[in-house]
Protein backbone atom coordinates (compact mmCIF):
# COMPACT_ATOMS: atom_id res chain seq x y z
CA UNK A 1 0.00 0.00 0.00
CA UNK A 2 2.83 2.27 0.90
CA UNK A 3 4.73 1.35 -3.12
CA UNK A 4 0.92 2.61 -4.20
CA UNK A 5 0.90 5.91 -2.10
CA UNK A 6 4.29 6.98 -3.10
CA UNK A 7 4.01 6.04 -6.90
CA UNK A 8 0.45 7.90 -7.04
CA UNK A 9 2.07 11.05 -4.97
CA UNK A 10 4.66 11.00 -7.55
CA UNK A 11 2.48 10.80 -10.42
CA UNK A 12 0.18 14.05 -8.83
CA UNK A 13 3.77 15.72 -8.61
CA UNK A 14 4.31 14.71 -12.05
CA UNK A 15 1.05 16.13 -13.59
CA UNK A 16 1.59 19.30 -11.65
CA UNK A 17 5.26 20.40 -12.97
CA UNK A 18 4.55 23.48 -15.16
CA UNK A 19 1.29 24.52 -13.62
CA UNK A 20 1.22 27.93 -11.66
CA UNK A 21 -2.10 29.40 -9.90
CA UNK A 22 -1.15 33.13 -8.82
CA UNK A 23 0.58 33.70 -12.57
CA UNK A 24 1.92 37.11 -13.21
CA UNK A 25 1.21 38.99 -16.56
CA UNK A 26 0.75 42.20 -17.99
CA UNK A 27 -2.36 43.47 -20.42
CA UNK A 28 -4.23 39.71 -20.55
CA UNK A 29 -6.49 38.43 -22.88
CA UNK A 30 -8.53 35.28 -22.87
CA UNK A 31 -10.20 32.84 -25.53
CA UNK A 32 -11.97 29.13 -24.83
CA UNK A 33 -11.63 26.11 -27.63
CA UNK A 34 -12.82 23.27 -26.44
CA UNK A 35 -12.18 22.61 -22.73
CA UNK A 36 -9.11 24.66 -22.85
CA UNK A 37 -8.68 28.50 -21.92
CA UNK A 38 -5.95 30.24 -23.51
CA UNK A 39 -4.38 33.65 -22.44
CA UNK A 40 -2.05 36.02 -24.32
CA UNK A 41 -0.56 38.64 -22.67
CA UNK A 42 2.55 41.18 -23.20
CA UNK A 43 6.09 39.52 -23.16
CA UNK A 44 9.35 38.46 -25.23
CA UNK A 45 7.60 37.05 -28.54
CA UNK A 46 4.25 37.45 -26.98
CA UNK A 47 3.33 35.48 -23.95
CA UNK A 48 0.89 32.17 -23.84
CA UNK A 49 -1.17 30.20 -21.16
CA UNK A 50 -3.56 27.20 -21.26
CA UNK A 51 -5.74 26.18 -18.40
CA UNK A 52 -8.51 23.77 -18.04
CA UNK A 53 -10.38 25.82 -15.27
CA UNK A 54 -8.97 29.61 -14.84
CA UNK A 55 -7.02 28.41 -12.24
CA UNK A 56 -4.17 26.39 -13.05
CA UNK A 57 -1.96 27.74 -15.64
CA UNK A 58 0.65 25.76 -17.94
CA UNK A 59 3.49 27.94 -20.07
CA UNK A 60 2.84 27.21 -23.26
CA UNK A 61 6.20 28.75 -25.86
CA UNK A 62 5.74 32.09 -27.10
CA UNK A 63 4.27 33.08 -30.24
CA UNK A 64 7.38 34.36 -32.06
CA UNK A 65 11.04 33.06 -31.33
CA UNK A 66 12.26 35.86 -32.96
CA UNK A 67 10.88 39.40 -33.94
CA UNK A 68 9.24 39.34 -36.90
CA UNK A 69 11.58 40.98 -39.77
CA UNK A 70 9.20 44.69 -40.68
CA UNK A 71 9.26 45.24 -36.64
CA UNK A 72 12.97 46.71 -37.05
CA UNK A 73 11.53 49.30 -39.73
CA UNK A 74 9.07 50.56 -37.11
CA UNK A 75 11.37 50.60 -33.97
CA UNK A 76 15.20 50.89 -34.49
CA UNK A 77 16.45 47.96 -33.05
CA UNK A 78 13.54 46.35 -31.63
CA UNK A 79 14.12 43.12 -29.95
CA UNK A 80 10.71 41.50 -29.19
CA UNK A 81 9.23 42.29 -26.17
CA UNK A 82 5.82 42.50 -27.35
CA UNK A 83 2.79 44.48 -26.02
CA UNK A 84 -0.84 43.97 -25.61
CA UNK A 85 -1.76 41.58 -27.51
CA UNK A 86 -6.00 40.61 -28.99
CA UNK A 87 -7.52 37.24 -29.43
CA UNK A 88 -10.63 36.25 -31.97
CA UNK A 89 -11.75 33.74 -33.78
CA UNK A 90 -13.25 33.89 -37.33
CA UNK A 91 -13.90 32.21 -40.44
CA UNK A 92 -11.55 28.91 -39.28
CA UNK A 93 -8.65 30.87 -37.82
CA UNK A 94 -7.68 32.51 -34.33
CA UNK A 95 -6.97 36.05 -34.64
CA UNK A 96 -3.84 37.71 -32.70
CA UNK A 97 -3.02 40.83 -32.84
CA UNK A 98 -0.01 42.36 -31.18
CA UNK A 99 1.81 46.13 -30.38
CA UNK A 100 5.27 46.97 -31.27
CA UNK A 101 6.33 50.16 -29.35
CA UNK A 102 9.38 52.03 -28.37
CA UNK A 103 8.58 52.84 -24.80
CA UNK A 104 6.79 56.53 -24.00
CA UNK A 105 6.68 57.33 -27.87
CA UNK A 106 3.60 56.95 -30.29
CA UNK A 107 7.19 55.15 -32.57
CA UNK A 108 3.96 52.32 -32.82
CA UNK A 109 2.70 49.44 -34.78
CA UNK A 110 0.13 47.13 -34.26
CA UNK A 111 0.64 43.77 -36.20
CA UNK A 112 -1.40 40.55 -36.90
CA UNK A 113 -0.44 37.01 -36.88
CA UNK A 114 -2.92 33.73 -37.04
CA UNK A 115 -3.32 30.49 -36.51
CA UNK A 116 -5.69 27.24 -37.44
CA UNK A 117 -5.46 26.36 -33.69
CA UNK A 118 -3.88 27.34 -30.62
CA UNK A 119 -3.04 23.40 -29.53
CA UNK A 120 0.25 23.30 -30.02
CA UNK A 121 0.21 19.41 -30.63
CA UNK A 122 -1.65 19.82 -33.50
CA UNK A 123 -0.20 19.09 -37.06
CA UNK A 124 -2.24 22.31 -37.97
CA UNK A 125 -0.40 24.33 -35.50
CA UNK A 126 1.57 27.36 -37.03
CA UNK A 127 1.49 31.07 -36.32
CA UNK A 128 1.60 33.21 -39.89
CA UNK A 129 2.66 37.29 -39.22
CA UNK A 130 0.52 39.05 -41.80
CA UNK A 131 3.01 42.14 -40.85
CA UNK A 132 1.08 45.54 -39.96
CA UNK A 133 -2.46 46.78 -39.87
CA UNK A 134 -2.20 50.08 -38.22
CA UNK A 135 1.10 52.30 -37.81
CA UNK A 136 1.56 55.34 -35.81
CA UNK A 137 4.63 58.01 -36.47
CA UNK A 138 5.96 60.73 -34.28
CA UNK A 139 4.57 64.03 -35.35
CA UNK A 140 2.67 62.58 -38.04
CA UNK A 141 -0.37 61.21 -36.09
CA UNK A 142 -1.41 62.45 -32.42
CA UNK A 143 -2.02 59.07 -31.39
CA UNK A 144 -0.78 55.75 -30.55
CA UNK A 145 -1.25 52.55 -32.29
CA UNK A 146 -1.01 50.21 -29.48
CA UNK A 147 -3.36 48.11 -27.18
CA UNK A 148 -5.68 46.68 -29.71
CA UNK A 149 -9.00 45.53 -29.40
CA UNK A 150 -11.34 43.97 -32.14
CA UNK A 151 -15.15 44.65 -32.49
CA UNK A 152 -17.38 43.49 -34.90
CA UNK A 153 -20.50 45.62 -35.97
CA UNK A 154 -24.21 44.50 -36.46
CA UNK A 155 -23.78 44.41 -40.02
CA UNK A 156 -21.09 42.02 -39.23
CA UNK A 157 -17.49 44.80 -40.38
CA UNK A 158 -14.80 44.54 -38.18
CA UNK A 159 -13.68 47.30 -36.51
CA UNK A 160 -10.12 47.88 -34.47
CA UNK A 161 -10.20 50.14 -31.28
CA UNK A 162 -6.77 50.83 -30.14
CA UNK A 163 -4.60 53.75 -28.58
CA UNK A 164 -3.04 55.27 -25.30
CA UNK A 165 -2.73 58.64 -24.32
CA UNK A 166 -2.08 61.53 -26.68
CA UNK A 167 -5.84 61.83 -28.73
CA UNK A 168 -7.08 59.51 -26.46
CA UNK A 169 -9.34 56.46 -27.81
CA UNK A 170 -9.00 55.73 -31.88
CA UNK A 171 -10.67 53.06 -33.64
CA UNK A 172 -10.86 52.20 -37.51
CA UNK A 173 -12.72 49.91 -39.74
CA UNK A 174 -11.23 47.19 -41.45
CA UNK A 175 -11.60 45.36 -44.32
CA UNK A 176 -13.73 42.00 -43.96
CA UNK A 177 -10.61 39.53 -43.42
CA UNK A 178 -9.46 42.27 -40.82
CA UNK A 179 -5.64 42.30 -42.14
CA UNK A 180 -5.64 45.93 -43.66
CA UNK A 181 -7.57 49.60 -42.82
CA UNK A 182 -10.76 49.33 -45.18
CA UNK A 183 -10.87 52.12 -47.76
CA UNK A 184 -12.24 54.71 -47.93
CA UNK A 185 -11.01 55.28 -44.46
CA UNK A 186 -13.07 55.23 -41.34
CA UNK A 187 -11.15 57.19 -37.86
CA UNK A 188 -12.96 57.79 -34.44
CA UNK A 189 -12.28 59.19 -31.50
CA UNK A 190 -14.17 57.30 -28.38
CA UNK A 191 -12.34 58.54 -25.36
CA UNK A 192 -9.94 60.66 -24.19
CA UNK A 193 -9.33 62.97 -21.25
CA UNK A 194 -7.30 66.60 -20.91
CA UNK A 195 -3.88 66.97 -21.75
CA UNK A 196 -1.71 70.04 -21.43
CA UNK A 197 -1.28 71.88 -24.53
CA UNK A 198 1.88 73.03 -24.57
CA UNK A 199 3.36 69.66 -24.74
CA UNK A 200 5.37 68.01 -27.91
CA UNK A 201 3.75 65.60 -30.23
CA UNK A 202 5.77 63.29 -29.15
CA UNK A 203 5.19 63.68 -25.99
CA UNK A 204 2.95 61.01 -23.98
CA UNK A 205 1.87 63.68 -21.81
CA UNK A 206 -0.47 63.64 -19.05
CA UNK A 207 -3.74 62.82 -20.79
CA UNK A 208 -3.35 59.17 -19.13
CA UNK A 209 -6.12 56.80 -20.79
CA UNK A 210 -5.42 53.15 -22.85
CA UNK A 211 -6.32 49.76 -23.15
CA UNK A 212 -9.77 49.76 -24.94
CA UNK A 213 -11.70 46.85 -25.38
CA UNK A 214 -15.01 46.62 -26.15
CA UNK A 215 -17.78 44.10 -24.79
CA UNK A 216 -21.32 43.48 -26.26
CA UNK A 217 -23.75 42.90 -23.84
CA UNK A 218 -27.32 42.42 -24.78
CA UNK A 219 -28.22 45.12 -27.20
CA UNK A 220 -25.29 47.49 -25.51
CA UNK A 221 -21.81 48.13 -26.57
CA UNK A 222 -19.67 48.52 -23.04
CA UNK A 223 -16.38 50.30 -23.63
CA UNK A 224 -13.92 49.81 -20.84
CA UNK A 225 -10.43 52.01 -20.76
CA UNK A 226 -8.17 52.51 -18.11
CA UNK A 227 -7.12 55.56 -16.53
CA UNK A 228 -4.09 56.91 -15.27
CA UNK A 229 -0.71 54.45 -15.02
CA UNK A 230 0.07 50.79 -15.28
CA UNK A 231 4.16 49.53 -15.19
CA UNK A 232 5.25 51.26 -12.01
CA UNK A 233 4.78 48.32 -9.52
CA UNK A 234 4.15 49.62 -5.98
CA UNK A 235 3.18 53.00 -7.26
CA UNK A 236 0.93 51.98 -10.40
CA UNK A 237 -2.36 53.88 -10.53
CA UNK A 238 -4.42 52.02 -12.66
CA UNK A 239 -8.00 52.10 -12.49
CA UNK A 240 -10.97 50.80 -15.12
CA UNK A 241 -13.44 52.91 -16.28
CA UNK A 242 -16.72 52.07 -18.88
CA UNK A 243 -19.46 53.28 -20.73
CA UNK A 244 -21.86 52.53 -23.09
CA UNK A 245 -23.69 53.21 -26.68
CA UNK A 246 -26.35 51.23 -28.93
CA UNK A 247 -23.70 51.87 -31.74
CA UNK A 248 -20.42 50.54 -32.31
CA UNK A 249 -19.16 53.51 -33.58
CA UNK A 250 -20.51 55.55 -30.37
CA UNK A 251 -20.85 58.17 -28.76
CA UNK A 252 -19.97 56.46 -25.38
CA UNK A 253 -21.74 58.04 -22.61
CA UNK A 254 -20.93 57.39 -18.50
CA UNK A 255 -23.72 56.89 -15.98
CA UNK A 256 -24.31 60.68 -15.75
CA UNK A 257 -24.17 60.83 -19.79
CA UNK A 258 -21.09 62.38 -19.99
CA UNK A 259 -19.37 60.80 -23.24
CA UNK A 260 -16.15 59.49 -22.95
CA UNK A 261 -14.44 61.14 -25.88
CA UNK A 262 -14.42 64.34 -23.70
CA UNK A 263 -13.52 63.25 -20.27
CA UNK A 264 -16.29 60.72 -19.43
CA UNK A 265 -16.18 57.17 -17.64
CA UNK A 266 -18.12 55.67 -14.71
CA UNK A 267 -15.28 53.60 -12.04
CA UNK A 268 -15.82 50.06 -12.18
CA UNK A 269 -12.37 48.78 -10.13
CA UNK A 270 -9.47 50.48 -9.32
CA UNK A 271 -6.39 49.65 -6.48
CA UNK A 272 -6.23 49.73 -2.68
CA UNK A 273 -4.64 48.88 0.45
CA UNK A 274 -4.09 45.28 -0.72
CA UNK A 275 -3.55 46.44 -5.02
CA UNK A 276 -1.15 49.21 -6.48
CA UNK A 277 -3.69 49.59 -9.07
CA UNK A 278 -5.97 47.42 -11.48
CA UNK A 279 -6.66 47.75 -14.74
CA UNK A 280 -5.74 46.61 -18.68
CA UNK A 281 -8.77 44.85 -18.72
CA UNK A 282 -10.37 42.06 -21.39
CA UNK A 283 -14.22 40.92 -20.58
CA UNK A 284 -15.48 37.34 -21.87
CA UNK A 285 -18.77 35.27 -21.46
CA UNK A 286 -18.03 31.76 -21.05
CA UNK A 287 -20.60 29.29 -20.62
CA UNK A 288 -22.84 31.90 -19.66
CA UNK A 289 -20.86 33.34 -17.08
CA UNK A 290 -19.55 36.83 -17.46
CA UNK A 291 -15.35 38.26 -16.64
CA UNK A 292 -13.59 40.95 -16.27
CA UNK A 293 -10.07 39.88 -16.56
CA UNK A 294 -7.41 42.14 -15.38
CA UNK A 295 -3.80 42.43 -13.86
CA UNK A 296 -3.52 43.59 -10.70
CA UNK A 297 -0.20 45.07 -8.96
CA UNK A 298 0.38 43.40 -5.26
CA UNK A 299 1.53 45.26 -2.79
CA UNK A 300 2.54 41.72 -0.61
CA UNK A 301 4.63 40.78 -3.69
CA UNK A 302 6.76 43.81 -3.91
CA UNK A 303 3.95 45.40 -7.02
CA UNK A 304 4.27 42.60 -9.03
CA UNK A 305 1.63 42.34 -11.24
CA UNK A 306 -0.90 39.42 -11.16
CA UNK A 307 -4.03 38.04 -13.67
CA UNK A 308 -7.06 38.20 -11.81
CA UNK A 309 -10.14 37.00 -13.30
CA UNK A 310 -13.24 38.59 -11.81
CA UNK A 311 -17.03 37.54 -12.40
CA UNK A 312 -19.07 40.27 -14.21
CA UNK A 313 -22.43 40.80 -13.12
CA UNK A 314 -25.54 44.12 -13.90
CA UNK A 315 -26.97 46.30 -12.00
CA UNK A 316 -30.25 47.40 -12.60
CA UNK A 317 -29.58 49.73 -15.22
CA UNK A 318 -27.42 47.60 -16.75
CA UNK A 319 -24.03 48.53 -15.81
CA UNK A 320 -21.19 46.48 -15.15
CA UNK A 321 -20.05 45.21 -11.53
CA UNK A 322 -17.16 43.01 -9.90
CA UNK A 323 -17.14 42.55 -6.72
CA UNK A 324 -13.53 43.61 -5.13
CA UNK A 325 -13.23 40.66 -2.66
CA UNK A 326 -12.85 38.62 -5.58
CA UNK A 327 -9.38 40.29 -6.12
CA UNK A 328 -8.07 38.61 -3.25
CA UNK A 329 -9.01 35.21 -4.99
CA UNK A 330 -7.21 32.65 -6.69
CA UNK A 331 -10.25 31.56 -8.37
CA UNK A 332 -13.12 32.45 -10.14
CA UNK A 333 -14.95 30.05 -11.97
């Protein structure tokens, strides 16, 4: 009985190498195939996790061993640590798209790669780089192509919402296989917040608002940004803000119908005692359930960041609310 114990203790020990539960990760985002949850997040060649229940994470490799070649015509020497990545599915292949950035410039580009399937013992298994969809240039464009986020309309057009700081909030429509800007061009603003004037273009400046992403509830379009600053460990500031419109395109008003292209955006989480700050947010249904997934910055770990996956539920009016405790949590399934 004791040759039985051992060997099954040893195979549990076995099955558990590589798992993690309190994972740390920057700017997450989330898809289910199958019974497997996969998360993307910012890191060298773009970061991967699989789980079978939110809870228990597995590395999976990166998506890129090596920068892909038109990344060193948009930033000088870039060495692929990539940012912020987006995860969809559509028409028989996964979606990812990813920001190249030199740090505290709008020196941006926000690229595409896909996949047949994100199994990585599949014989189907190969990330393609379609190269870039949306570039930004120092005193060229007052904004920042980074932090993307796709959205698909009710006549079924993809749009890509995307930016931080400078003009705030920009999306654009794309063309139907969403690898190139659709022509003739389509630009919107749907947030931003003040920033002094007398700043440089290429300047970041203090209007601090980025990671968009956009959730459909119901007949509603949510859009969630985050305010103020992410990266700075103990002293991160990060807080998520929302609000809502009927169309895609918006305007996006708050609770007190203030639209978010000129300041607006209701609080739905931001840090405290326990939390630096919370924010870069993704939000998911699956299997009826809603999250908000975020990273978090904990202040017992020296403000290291951490994924926290929080369950989304509605208030009367039909606003969006996680309960803090939850934050605390390993799980939340």
């Amino acid at each position: 009985m004791k040759k039985l114990f051992f060997a099954c203790m040893l195979l549990v020990a076995v099955m558990a190498v590589g798992q993690e539960t309190d994972i740390s990760v920057h700017d997450p985002v989330m898809i289910k195939t199958g019974d497997t949850y996969y998360l993307f997040c910012t890191g060298w060649g773009i970061s991967v996790w699989s789980s079978k229940d939110m809870t228990s994470w597995t590395k999976e490799e990166s998506v890129f061993k090596r920068p892909p070649s038109w990344t060193n015509d948009v930033v000088a020497g870039f060495r692929g640590h990539v940012w912020a990545p987006d995860i969809s599915y559509y028409d028989g292949q996964y979606y990812l798209y990813y920001s190249v950035s030199a740090f505290a410039k709008n020196t941006s580009a926000i690229g595409l790669v896909t996949n047949k399937t994100l199994d990585p013992s599949s014989p189907d298994f190969k990330w393609v780089d379609h190269g870039p969809v949306v570039r930004s240039i120092p005193f060229r464009d007052y904004w920042n192509a980074i932090d993307p986020n796709l959205i698909v309309d009710e006549e079924g057009y993809p749009w890509l919402n995307f930016g931080s700081f400078w003009g705030g909030i920009k999306m654009v429509k794309l063309v139907p296989n969403r690898d190139k800007i659709a022509e003739p061009q389509e630009w919107l603003t749907l947030a931003s917040r003040a920033r002094t004037d007398s700043l440089l273009d290429d300047n970041p400046g203090d209007g601090a608002i980025e990671a968009p992403f956009i959730f459909k509830k119901d007949t509603m379009y949510y859009l969630f940004v985050s305010w103020d600053y992410c990266c700075r460990g103990e002293n991160s500031t990060y807080k998520v803000v929302v609000g809502r419109s009927e169309n895609v395109e918006g305007p996006y008003l708050d609770k007190d119908g203030k639209r978010m292209d000129q300041g607006g955006g209701s609080l739905v989480i931001e840090g405290d005692k326990n939390w630096a700050g919370i924010g870069h947010n993704s939000a998911y249904t699956f299997d009826g359930k809603d999250y908000l997934v975020v990273h978090a910055y904990d202040l017992s770990d020296e403000g290291h960041s951490k994924l926290k996956i929080l369950h989304m539920k509605w208030d009367e009016e039909g606003w969006p609310v996680v309960n803090k405790e939850e934050i605390n949590q390993t799980k939340a399934k």
